[in-house]
C-alpha atoms as a PDB file:
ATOM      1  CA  UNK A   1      18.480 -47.721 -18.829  1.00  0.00           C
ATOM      2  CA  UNK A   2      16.896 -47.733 -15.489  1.00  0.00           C
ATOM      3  CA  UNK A   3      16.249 -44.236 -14.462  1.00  0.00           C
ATOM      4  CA  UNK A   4      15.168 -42.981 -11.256  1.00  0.00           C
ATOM      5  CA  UNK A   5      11.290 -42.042 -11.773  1.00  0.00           C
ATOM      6  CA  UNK A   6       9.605 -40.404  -9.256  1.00  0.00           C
ATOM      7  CA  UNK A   7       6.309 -37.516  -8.513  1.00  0.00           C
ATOM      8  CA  UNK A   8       5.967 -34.397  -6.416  1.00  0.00           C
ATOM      9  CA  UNK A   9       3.573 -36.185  -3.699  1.00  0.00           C
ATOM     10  CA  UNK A  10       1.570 -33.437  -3.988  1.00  0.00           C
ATOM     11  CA  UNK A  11       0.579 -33.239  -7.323  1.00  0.00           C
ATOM     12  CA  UNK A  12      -0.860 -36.604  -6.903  1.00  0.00           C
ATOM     13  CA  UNK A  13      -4.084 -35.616  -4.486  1.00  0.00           C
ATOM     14  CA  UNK A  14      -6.561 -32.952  -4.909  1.00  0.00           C
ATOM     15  CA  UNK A  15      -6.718 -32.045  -1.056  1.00  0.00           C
ATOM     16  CA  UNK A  16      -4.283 -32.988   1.940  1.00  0.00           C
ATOM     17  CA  UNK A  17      -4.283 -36.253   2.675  1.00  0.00           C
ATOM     18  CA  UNK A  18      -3.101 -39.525   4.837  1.00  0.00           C
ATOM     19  CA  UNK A  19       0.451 -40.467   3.741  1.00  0.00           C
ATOM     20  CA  UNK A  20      -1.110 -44.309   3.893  1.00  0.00           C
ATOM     21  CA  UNK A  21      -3.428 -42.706   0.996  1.00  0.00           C
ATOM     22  CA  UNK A  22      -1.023 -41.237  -0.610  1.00  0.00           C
ATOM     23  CA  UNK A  23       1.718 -43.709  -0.872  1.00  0.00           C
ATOM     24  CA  UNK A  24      -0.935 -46.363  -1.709  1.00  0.00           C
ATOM     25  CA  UNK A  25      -1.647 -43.971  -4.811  1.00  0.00           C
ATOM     26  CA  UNK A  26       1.805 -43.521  -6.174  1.00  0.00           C
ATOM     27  CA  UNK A  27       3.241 -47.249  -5.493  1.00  0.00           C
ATOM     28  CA  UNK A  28      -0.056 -48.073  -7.634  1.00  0.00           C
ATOM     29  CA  UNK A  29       1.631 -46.376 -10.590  1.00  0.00           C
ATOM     30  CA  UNK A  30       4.978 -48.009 -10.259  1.00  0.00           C
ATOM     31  CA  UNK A  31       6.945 -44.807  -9.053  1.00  0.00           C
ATOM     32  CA  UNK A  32       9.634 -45.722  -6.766  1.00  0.00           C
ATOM     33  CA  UNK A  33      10.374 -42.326  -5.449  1.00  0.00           C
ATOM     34  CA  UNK A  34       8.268 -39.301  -3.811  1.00  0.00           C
ATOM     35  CA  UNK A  35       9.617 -35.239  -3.410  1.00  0.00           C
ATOM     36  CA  UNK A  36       7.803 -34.328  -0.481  1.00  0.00           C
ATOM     37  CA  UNK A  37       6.226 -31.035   0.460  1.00  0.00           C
ATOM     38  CA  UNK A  38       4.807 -32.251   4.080  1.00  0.00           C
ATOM     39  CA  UNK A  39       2.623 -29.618   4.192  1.00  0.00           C
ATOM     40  CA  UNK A  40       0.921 -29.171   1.029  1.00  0.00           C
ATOM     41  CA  UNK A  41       0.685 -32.904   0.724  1.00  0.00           C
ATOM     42  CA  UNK A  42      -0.565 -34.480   4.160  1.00  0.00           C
ATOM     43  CA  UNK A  43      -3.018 -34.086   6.526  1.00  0.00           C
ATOM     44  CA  UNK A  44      -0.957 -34.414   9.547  1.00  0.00           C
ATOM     45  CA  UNK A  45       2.678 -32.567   8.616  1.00  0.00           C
ATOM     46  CA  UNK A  46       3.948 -31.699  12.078  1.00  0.00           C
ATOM     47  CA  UNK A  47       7.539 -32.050  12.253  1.00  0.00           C
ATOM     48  CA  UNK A  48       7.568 -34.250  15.901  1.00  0.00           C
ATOM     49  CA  UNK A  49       9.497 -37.577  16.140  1.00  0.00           C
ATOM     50  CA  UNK A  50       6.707 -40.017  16.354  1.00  0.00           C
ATOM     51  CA  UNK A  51       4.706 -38.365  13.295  1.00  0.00           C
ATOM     52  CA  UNK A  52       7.773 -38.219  11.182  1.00  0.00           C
ATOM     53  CA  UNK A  53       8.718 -41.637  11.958  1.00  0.00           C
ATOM     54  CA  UNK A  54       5.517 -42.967  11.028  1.00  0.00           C
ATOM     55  CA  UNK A  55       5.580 -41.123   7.601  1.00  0.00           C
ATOM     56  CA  UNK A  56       9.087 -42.792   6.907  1.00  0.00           C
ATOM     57  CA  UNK A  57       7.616 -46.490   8.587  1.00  0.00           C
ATOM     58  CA  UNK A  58       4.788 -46.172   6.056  1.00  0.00           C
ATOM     59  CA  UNK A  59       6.648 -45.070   2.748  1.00  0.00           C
ATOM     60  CA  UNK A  60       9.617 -47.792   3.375  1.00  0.00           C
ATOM     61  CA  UNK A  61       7.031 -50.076   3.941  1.00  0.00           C
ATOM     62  CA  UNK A  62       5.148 -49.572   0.408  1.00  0.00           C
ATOM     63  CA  UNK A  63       8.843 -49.898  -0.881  1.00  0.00           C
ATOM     64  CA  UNK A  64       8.967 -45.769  -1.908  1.00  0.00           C
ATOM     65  CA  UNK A  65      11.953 -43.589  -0.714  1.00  0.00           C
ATOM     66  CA  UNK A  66      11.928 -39.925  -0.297  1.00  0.00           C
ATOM     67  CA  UNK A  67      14.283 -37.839  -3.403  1.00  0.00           C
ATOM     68  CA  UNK A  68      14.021 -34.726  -1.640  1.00  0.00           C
ATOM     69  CA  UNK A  69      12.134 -32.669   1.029  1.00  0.00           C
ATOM     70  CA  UNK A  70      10.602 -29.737  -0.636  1.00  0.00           C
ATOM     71  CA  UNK A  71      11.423 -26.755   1.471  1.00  0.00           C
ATOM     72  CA  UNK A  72      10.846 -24.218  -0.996  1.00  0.00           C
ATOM     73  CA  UNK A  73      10.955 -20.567  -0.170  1.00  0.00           C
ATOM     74  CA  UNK A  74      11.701 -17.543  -1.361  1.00  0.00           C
ATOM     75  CA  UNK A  75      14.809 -16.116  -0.052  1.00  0.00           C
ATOM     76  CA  UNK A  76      14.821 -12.429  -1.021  1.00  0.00           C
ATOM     77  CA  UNK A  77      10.805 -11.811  -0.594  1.00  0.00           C
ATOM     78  CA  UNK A  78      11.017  -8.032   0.857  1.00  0.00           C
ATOM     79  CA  UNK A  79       8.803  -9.449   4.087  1.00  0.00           C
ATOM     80  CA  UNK A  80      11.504 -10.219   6.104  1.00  0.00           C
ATOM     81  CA  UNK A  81       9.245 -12.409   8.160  1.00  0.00           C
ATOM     82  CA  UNK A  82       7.978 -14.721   5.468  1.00  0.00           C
ATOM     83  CA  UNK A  83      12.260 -14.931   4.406  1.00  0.00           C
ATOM     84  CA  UNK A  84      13.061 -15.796   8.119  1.00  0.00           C
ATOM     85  CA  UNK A  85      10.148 -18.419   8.312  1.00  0.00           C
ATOM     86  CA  UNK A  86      11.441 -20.226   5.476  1.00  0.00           C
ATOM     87  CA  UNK A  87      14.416 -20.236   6.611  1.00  0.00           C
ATOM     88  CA  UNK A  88      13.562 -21.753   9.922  1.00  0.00           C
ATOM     89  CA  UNK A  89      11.864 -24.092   8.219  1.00  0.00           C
ATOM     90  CA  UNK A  90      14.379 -25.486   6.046  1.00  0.00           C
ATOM     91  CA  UNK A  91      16.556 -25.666   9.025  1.00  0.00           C
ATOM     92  CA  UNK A  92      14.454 -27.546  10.606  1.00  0.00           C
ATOM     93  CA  UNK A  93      14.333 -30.311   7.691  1.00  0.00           C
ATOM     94  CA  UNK A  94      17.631 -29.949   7.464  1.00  0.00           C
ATOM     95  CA  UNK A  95      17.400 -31.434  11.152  1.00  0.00           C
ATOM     96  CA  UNK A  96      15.310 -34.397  10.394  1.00  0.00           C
ATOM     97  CA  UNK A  97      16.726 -35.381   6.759  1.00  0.00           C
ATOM     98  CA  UNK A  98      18.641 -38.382   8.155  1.00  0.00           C
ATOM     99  CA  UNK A  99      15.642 -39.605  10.361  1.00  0.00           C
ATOM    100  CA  UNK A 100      14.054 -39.913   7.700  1.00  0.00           C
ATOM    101  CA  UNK A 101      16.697 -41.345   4.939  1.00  0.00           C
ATOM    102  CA  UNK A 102      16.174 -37.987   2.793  1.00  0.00           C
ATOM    103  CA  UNK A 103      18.700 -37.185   0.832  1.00  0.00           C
ATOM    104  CA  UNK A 104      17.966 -33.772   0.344  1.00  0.00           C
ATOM    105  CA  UNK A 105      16.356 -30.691   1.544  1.00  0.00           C
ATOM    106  CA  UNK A 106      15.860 -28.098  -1.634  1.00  0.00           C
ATOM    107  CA  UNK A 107      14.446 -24.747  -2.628  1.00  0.00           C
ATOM    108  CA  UNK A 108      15.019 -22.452  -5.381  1.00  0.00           C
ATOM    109  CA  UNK A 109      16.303 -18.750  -5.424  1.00  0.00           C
ATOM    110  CA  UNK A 110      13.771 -16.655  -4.988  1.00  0.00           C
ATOM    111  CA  UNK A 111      12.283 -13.327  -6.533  1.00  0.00           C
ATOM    112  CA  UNK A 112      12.238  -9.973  -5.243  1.00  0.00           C
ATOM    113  CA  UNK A 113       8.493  -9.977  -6.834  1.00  0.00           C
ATOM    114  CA  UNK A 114       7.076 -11.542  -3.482  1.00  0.00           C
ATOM    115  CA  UNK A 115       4.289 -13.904  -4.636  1.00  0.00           C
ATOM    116  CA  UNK A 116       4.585 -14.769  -7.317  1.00  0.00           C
ATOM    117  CA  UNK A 117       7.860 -15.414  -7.855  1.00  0.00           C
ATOM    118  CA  UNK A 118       8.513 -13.926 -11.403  1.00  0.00           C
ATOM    119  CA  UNK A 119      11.198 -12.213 -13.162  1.00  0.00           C
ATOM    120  CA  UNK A 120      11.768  -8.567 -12.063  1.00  0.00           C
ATOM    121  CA  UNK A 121      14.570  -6.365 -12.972  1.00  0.00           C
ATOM    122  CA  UNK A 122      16.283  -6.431  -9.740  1.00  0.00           C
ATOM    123  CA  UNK A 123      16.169 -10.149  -9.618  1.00  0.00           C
ATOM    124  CA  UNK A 124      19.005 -10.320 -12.476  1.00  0.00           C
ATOM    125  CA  UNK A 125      21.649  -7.851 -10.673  1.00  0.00           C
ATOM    126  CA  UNK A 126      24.139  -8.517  -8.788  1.00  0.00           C
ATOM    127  CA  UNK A 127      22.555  -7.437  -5.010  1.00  0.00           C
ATOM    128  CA  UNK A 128      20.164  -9.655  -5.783  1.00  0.00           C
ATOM    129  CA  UNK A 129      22.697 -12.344  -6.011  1.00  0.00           C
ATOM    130  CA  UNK A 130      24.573 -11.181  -2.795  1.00  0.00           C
ATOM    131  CA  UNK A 131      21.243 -11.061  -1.042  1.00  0.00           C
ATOM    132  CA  UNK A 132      20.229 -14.555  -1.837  1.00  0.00           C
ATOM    133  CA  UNK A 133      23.455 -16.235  -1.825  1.00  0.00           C
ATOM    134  CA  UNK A 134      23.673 -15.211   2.073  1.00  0.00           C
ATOM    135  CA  UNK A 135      20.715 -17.060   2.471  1.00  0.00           C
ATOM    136  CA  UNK A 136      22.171 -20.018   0.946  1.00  0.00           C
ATOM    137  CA  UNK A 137      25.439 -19.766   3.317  1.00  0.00           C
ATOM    138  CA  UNK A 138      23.334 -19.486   6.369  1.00  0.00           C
ATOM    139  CA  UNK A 139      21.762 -22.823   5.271  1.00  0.00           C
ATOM    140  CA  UNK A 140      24.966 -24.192   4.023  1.00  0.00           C
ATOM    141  CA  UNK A 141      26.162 -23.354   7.837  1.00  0.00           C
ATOM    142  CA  UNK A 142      23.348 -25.366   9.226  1.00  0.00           C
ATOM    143  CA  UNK A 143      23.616 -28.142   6.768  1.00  0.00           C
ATOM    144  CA  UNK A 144      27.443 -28.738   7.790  1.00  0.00           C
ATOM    145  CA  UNK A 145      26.963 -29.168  10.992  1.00  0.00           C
ATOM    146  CA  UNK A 146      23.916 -31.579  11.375  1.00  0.00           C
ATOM    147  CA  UNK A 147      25.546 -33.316   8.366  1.00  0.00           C
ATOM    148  CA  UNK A 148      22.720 -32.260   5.763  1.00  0.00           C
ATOM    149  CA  UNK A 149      22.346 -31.696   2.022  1.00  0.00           C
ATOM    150  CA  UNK A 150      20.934 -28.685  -0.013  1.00  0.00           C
ATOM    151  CA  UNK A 151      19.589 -28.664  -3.459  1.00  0.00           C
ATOM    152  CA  UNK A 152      19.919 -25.460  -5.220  1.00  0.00           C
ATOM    153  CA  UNK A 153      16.903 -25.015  -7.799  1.00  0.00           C
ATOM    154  CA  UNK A 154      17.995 -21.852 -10.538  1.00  0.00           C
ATOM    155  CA  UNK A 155      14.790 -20.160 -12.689  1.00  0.00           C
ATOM    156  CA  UNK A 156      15.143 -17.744 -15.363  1.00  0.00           C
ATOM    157  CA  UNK A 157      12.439 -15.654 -13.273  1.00  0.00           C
ATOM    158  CA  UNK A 158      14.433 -15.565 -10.201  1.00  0.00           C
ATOM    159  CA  UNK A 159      17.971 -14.533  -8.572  1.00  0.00           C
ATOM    160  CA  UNK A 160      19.644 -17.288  -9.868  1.00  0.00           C
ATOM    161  CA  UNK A 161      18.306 -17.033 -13.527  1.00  0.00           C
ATOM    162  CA  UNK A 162      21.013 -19.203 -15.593  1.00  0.00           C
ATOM    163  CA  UNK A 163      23.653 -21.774 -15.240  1.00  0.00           C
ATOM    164  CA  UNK A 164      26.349 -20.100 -15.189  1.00  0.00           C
ATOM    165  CA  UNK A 165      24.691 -17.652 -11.941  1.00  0.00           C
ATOM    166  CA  UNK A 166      24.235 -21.171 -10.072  1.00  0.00           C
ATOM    167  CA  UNK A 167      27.714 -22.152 -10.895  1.00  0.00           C
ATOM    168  CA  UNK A 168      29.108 -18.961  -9.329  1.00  0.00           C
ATOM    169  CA  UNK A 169      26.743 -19.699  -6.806  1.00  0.00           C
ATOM    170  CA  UNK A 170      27.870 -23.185  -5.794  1.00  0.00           C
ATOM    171  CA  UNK A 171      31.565 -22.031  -6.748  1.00  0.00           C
ATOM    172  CA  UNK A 172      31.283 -19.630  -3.749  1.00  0.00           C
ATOM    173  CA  UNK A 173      29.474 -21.734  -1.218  1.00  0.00           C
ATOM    174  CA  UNK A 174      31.901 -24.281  -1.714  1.00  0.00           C
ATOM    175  CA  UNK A 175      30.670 -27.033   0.376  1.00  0.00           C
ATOM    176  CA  UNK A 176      30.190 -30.562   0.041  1.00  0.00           C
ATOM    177  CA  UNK A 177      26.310 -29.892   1.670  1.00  0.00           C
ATOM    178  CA  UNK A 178      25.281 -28.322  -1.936  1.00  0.00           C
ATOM    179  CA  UNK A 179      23.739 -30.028  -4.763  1.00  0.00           C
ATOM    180  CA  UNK A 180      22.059 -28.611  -8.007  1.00  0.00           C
ATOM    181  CA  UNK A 181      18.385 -29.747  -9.276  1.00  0.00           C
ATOM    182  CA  UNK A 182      17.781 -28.576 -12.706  1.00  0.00           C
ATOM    183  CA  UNK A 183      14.343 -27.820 -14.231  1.00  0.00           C
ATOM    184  CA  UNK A 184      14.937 -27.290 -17.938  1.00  0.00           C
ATOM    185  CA  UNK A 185      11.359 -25.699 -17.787  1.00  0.00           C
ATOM    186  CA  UNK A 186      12.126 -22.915 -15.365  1.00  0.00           C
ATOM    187  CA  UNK A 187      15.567 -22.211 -17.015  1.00  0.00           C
ATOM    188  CA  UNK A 188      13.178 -20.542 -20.209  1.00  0.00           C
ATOM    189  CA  UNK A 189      11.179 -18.232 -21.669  1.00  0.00           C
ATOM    190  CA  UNK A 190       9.795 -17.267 -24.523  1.00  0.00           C
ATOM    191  CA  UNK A 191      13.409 -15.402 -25.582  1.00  0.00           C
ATOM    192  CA  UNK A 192      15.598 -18.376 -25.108  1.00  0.00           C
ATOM    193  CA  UNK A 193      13.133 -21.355 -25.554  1.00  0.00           C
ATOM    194  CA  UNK A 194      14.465 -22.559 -29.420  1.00  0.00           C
ATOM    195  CA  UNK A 195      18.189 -22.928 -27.670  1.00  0.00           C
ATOM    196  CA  UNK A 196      16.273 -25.633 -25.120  1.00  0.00           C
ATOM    197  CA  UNK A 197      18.758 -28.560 -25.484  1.00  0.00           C
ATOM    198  CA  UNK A 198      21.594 -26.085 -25.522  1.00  0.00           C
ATOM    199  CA  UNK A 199      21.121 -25.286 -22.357  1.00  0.00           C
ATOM    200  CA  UNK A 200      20.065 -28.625 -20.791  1.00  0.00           C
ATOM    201  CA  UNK A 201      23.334 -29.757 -22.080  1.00  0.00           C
ATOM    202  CA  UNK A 202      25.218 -26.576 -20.751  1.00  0.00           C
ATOM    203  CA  UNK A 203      23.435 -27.164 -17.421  1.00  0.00           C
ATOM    204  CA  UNK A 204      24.453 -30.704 -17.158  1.00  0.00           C
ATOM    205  CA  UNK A 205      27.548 -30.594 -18.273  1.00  0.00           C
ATOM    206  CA  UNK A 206      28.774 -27.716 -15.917  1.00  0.00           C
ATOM    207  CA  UNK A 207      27.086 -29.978 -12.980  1.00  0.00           C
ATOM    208  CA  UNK A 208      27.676 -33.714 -13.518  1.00  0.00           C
ATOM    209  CA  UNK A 209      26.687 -35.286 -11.462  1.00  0.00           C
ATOM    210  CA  UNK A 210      26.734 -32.871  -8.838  1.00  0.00           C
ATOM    211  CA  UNK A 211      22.634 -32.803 -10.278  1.00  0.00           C
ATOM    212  CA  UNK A 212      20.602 -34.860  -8.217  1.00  0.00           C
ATOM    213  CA  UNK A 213      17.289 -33.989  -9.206  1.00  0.00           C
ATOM    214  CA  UNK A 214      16.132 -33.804 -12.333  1.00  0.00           C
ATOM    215  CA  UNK A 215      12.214 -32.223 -12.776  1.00  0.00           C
ATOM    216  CA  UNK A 216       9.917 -33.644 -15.516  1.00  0.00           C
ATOM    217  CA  UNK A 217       7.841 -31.052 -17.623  1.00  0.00           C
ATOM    218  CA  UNK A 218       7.218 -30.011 -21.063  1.00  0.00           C
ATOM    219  CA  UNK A 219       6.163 -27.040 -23.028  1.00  0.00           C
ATOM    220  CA  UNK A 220       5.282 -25.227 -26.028  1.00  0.00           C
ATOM    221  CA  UNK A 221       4.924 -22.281 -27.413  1.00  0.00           C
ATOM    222  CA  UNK A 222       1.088 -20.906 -28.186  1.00  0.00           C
ATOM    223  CA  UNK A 223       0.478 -17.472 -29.347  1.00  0.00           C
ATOM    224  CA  UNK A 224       3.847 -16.602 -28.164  1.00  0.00           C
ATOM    225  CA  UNK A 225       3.743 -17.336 -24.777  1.00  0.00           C
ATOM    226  CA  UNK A 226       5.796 -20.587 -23.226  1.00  0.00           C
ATOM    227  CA  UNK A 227       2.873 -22.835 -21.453  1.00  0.00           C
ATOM    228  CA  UNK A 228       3.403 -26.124 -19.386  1.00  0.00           C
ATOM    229  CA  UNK A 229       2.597 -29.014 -20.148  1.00  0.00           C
ATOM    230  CA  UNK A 230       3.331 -32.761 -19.065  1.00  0.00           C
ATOM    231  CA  UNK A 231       5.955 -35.250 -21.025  1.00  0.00           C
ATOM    232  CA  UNK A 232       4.939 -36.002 -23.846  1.00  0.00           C
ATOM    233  CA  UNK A 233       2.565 -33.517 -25.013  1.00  0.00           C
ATOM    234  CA  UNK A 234       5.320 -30.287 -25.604  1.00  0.00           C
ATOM    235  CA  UNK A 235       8.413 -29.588 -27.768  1.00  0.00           C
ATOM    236  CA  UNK A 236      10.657 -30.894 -25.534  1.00  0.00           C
ATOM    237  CA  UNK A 237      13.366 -33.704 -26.858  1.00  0.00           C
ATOM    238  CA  UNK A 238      12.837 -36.151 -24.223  1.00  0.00           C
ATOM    239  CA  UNK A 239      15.003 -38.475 -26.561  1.00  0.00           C
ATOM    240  CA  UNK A 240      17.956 -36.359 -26.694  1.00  0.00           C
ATOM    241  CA  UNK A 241      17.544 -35.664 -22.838  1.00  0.00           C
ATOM    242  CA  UNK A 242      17.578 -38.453 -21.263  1.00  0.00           C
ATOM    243  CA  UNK A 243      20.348 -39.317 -23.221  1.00  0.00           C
ATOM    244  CA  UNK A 244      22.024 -36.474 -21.816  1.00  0.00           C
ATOM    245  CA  UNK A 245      20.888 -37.703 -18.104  1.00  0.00           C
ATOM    246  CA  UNK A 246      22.185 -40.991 -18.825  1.00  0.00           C
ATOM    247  CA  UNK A 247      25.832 -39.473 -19.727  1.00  0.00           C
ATOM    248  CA  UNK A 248      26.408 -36.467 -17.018  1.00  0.00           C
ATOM    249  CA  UNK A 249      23.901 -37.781 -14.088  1.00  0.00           C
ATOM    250  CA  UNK A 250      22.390 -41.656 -14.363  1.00  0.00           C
ATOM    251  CA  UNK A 251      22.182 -41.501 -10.798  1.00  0.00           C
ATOM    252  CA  UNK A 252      19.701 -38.098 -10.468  1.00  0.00           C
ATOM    253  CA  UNK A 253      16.240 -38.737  -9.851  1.00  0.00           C
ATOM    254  CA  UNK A 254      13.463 -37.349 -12.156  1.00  0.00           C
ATOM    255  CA  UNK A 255      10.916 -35.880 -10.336  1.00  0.00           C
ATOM    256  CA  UNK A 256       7.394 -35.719 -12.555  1.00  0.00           C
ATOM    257  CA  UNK A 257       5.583 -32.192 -11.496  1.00  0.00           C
ATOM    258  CA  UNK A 258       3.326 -30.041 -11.672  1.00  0.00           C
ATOM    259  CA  UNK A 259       1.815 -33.448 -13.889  1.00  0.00           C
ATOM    260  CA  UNK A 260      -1.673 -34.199 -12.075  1.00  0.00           C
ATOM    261  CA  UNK A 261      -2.923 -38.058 -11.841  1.00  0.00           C
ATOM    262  CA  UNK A 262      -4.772 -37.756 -15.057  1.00  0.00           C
ATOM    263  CA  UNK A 263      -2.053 -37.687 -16.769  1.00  0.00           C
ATOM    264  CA  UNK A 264       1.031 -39.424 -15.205  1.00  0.00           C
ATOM    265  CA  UNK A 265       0.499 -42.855 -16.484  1.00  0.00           C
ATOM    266  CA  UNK A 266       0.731 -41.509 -19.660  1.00  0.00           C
ATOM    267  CA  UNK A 267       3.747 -39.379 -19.610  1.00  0.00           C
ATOM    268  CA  UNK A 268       5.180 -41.890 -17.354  1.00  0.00           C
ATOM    269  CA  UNK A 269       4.632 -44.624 -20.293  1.00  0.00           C
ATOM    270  CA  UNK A 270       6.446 -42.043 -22.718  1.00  0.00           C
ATOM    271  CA  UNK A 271       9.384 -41.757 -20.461  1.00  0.00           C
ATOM    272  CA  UNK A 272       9.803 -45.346 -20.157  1.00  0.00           C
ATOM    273  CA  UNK A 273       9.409 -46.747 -23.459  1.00  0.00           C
ATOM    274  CA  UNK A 274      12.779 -43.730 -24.519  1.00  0.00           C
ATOM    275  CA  UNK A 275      14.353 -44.732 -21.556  1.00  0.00           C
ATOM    276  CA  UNK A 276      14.215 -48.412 -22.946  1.00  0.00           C
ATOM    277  CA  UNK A 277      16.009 -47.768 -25.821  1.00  0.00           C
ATOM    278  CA  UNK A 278      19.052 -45.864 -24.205  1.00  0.00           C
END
């Protein structure tokens, strides 16, 4: 089956650099698709017409397409300020998405840790949930009326810490504007981690294919801690997942990250040879 393989841009370059440079990089490894963090990822990431039309100009032309614009934040950080200037900024690519043939703007739940965002008690209770999920229906608000799209990223460590908190989540929103990505990494820990295809199915078959991004990790278990590490090298059942992709959501896009250069080809090579017999 042909899948839809794509990188976090910014996992693919050491330092900032020249979206020329970086697209150059990731068309080199046959990737067809690029989640973009603007800022962690290029040199120049001002949000002003002519910039942002050059960054499309220049990934169209190297025959890549943005999956998603990363606008991830942490909605209940207890710094107001640092909530209210990620939510301006995900307004604000909410704003440009069609300019630039996006298809999404996402971020995940947040954490009332701060930085980082790991699990604390409050995180799991149900003010937590109201407290986020009037985040999301600000955004939601915004998103209907420039005609935009959210992705909704859950994490065991944060407000949204399961499937079936998401669920309730998107129940409630209840817009067409809002879209799940699913990271079957950030949905464990070291508690639940045997039941790992349980829930990918259970996350993918509450969604459909209301998932449209799909992230790409592995893990193990060492010393009894859960550690990341890229496809191929973990415990994860790529077989039986993309199988599972290929029945719920063929049309998602699987976004490689937190997978450096040194390693893509090869992971990239392990997806693709599974994905060949499917």
């Amino acid at each position: 089956m042909n899948f839809k393989f794509g990188v976090r841009g910014h996992d693919m370059v050491d330092k900032k650099t020249t979206i020329e440079a970086l697209c150059s990089t990731i068309k080199s490894l046959d990737l067809h698709y690029i989640q973009l963090v603007m800022n962690k990822a290029l040199q120049n990431s001002e949000y002003s017409k002519e910039n942002l039309l050059h960054i499309k100009k220049v990934i169209e032309d190297n025959n890549l397409h943005i999956c998603m614009l990363g606008a991830y934040f942490n909605p209940v950080h207890p710094d107001h300020l640092v909530v209210e200037k990620g939510i301006d900024n995900f307004k604000a690519l909410l704003g440009v998405q069609n300019m630039m043939n996006a298809p999404y703007v996402g971020s995940e739940t947040g954490s009332y840790n701060g930085s980082p965002w790991i699990y604390v008690p409050k995180n799991q209770t149900e003010e937590g949930y109201q407290e986020s999920k009037g985040v999301f229906a600000s955004l939601v608000k915004e998103a209907e009326r420039v005609n935009g799209s959210i992705a909704i990223e859950p994490a065991w460590g944060h407000v949204m810490f399961n499937v079936k908190t998401l669920k309730r989540l998107v129940d409630e929103l209840n817009s067409k504007t809002v879209h799940v990505t699913i990271d079957l990494y950030n949905l464990l820990y070291e508690g639940n981690f045997e039941n790992r295809d349980e829930i990918f199915h259970e996350a993918l078959s509450t969604f459909k294919d209301e998932v449209k991004i799909i992230h790409l990790k592995d893990a193990s278990i060492v010393d009894g801690k859960m550690i990341q590490l890229a496809p191929g090298e973990g415990d994860f059942h790529y077989d039986y997942m993309l199988k599972e992709i290929s029945n719920y959501c063929p049309e998602a896009y699987l976004v490689f990250e937190g997978v450096k250069l040194d390693k893509i080809g090869k992971s990239y090579s392990y997806l693709r040879k599974i994905a060949e017999l499917i």
